[in-house]
Protein backbone atom coordinates (compact mmCIF):
# COMPACT_ATOMS: atom_id res chain seq x y z
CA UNK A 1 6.92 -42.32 -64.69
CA UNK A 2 6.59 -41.53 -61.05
CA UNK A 3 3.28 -40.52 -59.81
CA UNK A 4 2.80 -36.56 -60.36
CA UNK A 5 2.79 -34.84 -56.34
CA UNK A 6 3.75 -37.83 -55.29
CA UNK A 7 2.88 -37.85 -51.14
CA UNK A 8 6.07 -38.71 -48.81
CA UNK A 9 5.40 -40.89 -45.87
CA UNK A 10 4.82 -39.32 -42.37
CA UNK A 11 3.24 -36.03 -44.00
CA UNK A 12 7.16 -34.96 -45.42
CA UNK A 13 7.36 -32.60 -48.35
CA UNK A 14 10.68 -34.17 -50.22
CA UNK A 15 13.24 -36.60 -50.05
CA UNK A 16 17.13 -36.22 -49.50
CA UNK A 17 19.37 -38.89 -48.86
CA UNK A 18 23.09 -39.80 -50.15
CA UNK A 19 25.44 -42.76 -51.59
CA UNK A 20 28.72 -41.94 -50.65
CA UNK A 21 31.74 -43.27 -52.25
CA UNK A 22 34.56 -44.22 -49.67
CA UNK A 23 37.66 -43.16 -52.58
CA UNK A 24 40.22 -41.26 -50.44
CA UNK A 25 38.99 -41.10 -47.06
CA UNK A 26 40.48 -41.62 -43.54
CA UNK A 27 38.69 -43.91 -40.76
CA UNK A 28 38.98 -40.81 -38.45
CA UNK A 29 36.79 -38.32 -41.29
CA UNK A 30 33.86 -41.04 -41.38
CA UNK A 31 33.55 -40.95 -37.99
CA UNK A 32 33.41 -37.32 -38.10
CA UNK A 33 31.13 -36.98 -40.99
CA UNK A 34 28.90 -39.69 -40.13
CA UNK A 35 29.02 -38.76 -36.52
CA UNK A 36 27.59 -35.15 -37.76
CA UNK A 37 25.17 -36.49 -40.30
CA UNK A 38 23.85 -39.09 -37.60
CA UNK A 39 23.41 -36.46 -35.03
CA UNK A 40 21.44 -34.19 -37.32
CA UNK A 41 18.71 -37.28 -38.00
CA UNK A 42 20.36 -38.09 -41.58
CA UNK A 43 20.21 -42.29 -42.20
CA UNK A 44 21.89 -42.21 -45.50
CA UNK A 45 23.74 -44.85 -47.86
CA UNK A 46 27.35 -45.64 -46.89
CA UNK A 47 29.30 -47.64 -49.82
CA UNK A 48 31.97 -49.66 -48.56
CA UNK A 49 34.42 -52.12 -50.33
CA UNK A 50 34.89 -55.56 -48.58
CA UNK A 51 38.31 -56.33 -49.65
CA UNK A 52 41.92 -55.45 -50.39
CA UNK A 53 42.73 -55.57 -54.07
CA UNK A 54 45.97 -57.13 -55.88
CA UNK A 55 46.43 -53.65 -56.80
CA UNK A 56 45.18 -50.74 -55.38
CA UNK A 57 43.38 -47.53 -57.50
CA UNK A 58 42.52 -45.37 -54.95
CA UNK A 59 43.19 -44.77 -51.42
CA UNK A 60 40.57 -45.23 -48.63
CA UNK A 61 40.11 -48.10 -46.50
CA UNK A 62 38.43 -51.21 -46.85
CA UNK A 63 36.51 -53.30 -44.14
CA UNK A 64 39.87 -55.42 -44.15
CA UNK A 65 40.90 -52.68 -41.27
CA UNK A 66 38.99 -54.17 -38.09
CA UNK A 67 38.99 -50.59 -37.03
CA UNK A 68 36.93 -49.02 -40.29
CA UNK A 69 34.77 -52.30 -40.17
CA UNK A 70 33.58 -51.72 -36.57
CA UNK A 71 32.29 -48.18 -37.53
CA UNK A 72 30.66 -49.16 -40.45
CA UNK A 73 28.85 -51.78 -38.46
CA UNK A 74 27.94 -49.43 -36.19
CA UNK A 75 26.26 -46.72 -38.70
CA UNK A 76 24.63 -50.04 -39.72
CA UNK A 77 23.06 -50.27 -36.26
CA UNK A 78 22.08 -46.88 -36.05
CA UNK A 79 20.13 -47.16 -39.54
CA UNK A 80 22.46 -46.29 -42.01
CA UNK A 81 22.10 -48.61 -45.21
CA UNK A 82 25.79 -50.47 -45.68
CA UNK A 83 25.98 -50.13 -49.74
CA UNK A 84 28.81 -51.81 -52.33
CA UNK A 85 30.94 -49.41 -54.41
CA UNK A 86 32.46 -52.81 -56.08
CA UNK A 87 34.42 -54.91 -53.71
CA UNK A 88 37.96 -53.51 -53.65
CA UNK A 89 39.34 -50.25 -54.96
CA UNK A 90 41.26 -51.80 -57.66
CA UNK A 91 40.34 -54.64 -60.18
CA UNK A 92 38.94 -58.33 -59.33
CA UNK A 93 38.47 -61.49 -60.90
CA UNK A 94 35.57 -63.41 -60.46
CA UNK A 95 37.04 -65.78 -57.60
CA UNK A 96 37.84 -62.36 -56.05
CA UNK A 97 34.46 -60.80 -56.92
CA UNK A 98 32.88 -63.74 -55.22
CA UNK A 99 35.29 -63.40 -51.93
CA UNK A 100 33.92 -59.98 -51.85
CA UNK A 101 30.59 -60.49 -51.56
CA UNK A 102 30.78 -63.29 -49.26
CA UNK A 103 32.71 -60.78 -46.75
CA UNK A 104 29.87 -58.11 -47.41
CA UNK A 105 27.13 -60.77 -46.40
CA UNK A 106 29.67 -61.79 -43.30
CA UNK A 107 29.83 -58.59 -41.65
CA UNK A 108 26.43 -57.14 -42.59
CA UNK A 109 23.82 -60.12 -42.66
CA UNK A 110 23.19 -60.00 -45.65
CA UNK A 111 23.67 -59.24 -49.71
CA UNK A 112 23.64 -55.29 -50.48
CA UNK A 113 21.01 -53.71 -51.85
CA UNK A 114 22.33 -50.99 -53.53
CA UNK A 115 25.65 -50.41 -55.48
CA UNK A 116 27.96 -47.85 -57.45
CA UNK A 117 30.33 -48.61 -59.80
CA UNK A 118 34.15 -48.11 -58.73
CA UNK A 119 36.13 -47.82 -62.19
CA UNK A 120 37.75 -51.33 -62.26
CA UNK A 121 37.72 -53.35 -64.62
CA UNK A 122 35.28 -55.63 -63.14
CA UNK A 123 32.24 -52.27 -63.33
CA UNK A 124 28.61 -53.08 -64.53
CA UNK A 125 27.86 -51.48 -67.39
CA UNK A 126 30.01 -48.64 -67.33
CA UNK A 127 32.34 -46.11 -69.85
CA UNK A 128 31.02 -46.51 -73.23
CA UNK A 129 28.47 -49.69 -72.08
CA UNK A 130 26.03 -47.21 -70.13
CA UNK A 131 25.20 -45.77 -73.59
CA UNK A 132 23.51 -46.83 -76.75
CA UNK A 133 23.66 -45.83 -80.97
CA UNK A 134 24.78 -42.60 -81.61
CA UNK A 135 25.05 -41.72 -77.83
CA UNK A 136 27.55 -44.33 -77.43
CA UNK A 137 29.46 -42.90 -80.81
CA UNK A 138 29.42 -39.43 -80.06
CA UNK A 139 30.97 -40.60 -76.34
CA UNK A 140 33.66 -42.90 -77.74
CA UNK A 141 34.92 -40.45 -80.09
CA UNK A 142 34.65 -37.79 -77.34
CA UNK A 143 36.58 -39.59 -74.96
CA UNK A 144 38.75 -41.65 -77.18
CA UNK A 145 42.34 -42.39 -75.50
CA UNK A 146 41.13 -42.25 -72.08
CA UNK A 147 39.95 -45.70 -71.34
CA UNK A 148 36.81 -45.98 -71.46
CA UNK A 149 36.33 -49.55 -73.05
CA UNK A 150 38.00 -51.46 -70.17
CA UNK A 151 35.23 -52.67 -67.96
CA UNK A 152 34.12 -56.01 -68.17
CA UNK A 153 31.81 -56.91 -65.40
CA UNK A 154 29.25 -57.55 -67.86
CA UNK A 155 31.17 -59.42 -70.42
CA UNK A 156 30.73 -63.21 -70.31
CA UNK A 157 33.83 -65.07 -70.85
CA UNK A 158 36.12 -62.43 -69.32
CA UNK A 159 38.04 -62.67 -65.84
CA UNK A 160 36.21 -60.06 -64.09
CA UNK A 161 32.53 -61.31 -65.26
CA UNK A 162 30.27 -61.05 -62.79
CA UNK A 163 26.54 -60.17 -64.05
CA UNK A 164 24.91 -63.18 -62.99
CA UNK A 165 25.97 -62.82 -59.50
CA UNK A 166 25.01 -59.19 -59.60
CA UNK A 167 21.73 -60.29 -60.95
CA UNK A 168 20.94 -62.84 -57.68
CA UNK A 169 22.87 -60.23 -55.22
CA UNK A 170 22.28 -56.78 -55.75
CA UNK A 171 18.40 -55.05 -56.66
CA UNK A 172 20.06 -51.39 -57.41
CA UNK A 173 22.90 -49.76 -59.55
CA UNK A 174 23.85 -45.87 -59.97
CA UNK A 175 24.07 -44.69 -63.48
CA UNK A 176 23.62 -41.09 -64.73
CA UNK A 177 24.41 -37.88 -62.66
CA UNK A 178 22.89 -35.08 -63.00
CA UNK A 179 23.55 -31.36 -62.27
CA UNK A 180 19.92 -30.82 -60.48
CA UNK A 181 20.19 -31.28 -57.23
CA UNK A 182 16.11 -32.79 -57.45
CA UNK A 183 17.43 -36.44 -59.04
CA UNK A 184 13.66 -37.04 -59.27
CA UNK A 185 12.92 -34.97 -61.58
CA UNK A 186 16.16 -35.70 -64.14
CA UNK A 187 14.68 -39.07 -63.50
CA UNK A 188 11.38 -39.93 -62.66
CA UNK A 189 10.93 -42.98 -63.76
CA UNK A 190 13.71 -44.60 -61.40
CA UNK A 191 14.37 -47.00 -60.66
CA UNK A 192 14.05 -48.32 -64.19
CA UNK A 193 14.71 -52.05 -65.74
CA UNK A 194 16.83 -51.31 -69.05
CA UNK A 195 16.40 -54.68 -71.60
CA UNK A 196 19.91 -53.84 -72.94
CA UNK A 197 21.30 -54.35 -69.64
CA UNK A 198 19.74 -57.67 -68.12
CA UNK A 199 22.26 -57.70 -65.33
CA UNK A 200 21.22 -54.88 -63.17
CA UNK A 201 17.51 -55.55 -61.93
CA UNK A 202 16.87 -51.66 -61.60
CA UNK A 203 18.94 -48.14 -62.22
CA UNK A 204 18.58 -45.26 -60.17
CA UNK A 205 20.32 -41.86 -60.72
CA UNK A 206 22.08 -39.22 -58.71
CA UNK A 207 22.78 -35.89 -58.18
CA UNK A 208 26.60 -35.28 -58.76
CA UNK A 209 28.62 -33.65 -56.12
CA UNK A 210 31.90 -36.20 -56.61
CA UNK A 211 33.63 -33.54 -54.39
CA UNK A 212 33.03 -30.23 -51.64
CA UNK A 213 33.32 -28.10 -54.62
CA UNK A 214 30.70 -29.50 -56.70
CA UNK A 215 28.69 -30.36 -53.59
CA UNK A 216 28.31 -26.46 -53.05
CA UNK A 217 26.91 -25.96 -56.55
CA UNK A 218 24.53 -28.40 -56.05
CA UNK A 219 23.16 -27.38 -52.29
CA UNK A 220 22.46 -23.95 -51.98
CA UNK A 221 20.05 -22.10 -49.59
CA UNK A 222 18.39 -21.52 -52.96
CA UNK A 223 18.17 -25.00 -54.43
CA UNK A 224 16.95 -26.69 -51.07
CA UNK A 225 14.17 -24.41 -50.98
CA UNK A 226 13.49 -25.47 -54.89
CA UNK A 227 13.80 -29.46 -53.90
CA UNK A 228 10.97 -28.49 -51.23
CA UNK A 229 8.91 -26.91 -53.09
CA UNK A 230 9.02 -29.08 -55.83
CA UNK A 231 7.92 -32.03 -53.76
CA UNK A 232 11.18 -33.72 -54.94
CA UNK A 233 13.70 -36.34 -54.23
CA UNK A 234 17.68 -36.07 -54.02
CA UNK A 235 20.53 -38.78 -54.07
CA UNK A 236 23.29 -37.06 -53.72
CA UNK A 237 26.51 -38.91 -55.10
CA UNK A 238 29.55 -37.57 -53.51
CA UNK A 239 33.02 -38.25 -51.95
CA UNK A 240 33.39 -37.20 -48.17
CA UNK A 241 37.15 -37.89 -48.61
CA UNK A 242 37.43 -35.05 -51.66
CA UNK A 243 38.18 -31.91 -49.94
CA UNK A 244 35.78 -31.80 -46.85
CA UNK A 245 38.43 -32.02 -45.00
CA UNK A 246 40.95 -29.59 -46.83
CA UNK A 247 41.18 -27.58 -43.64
CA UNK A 248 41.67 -29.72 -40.90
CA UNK A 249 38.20 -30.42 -40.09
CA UNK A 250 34.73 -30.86 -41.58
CA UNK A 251 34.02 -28.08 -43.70
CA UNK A 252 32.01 -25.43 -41.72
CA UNK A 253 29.83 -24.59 -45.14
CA UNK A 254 28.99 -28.42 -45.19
CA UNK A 255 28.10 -28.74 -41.80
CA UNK A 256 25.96 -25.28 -42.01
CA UNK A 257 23.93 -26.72 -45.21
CA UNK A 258 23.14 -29.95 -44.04
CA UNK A 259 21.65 -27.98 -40.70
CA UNK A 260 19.60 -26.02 -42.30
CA UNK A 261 18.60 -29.22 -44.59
CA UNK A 262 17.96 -30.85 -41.15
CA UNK A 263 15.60 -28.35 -40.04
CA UNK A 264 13.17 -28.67 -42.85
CA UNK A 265 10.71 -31.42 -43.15
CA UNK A 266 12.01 -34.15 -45.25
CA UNK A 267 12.39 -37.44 -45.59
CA UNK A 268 16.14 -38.61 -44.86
CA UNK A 269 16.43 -42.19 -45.38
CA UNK A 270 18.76 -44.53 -47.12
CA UNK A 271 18.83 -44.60 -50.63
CA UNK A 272 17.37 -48.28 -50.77
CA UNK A 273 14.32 -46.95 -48.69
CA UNK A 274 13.77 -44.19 -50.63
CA UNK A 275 13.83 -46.37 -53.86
CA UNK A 276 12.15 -49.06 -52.16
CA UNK A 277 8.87 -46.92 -51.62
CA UNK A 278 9.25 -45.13 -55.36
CA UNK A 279 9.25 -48.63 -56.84
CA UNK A 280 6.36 -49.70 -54.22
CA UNK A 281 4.10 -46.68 -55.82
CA UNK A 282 4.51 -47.40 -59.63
CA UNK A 283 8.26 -47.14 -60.90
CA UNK A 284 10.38 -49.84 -61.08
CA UNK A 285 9.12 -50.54 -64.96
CA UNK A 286 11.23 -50.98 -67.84
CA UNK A 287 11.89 -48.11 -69.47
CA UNK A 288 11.42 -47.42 -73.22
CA UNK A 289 15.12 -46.69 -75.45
CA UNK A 290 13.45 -43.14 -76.38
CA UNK A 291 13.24 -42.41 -72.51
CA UNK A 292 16.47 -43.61 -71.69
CA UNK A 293 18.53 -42.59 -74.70
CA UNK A 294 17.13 -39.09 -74.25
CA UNK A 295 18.01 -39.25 -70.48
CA UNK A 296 21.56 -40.45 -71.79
CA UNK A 297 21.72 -37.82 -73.93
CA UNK A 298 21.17 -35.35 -71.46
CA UNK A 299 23.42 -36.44 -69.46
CA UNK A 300 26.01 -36.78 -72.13
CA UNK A 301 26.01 -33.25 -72.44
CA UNK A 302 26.83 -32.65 -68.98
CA UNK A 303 29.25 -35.08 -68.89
CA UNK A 304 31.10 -33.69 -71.49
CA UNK A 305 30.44 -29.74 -70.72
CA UNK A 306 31.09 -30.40 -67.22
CA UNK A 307 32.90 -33.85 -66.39
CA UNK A 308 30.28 -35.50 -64.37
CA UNK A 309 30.24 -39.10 -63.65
């Protein structure tokens, strides 16, 4: 469990931070968004994919466009953390899985540290794998029909295996989201080690916002003044290329949260810093199945209430 009043570096009262998911998004928005963001003293987590896919997914580009690649590069330089949302938005084989990686060491120095699953075929753990027993029953029945036993990153022997160069390569993978915007709190153990999952070294969670529109749920004038007080710690999981743009521009109700956000005294640092320094002071253990199969559960019921990721 996380250390009760746990004390921020440099005298800060909380934690924010975000991994954001490049699905759907223009070269032109992240340089807006980022370009905000940067100028307000945010160093978050931007995920990228390396490469272009046989078959695209989803829309958004890649750091195949020289253009998108420069920029991410520079956010790199300025402090942002360059994170992998799988390699390509669309399924990979193993040779292609490989390719990817090698690209993402190429153009940032190094392996990343953090990841989200995309849904390919080639995800960690993810659809009915993140879950155990009856969670894992009362989800397949739940969601039967709608594909949710086609990810294979984890499975030895198929094409898109990958775990033991996820193992070497990457330290952390996002799991469940929650509806709180303090992710701390939902989880306070992360990151966690989960035996049933040897591949990932350590899970963290998030606070879902996949678009504006859940985004504004989550941050309110009211629930930033809750993560505060609570002495807590966001990751917010989100989409900058799902509506924050729907009127021409960055949305003005974004732009005015994330100032007032600015203005109090957190911590805003990448989410591998952040989980970095919660692992350095006592998490980072493996967590027990009646921790994380209640956690699952919870989230389960969001999930299923709600649609969360």
């Amino acid at each position: 469990m996380a250390h009760p009043g746990i004390v921020w570096p440099e005298g800060r009262k909380f934690a924010f931070t975000f991994f954001e998911d490049p699905d759907a998004q223009s070269v032109a928005q992240s340089r807006e968004v980022y370009g905000f963001l940067s100028d307000l003293g945010f160093r978050t987590t931007v995920g990228v994919w390396t490469m272009e896919p046989p078959e695209r997914n989803s829309g958004g580009p890649t750091c195949q466009d020289h253009a998108y690649r420069e920029w991410i590069q520079e956010l790199q330089r300025r402090g942002f953390e360059i994170g992998l949302h799988s390699v390509a938005p669309g399924s990979m084989t193993r040779e292609g899985i490989i390719e990817g990686l090698a690209a993402f060491r190429e153009y940032f120095g190094g392996d990343p540290v953090t990841f989200a699953n995309h849904y390919n075929a080639d995800a960690m753990y993810w659809g009915a794998n993140r879950l155990n027993g009856l969670n894992r029953a009362i989800y397949k029945a739940a969601m039967f029909g709608r594909g949710i036993d086609r990810f294979f990153g984890d499975k030895r022997g198929h094409p898109s295996f990958w775990g033991d160069l996820f193992q070497e390569r990457i330290r952390y993978c996002r799991n469940f989201s929650f509806r709180d915007l303090n992710t701390l709190k939902e989880c306070p153990m992360m990151p966690y080690r989960d035996p049933d999952r040897p591949y990932v070294n350590l899970w963290y969670s998030a606070a879902e916002a996949s678009n504006l529109t859940s985004f504004l749920e989550r941050v309110t004038d009211e629930s930033m003044d809750q993560l505060e007080e609570e002495g807590g710690a966001s990751i917010i999981y989100t989409h900058f290329g799902h509506q924050y743009f729907d009127s021409g521009s960055l949305d003005p109700r974004f732009k005015k949260l994330m100032t007032r956000l600015s203005k109090k005294n957190g911590w805003f640092v990448p989410v591998k810093t952040l989980l970095g320094f919660l692992e350095a002071h006592g998490n980072g253990k493996t967590i027990s199945a009646a921790d994380r199969d209640s956690m699952a559960r919870r989230w389960l019921w969001t999930k299923l209430r709600y649609g969360t990721s």
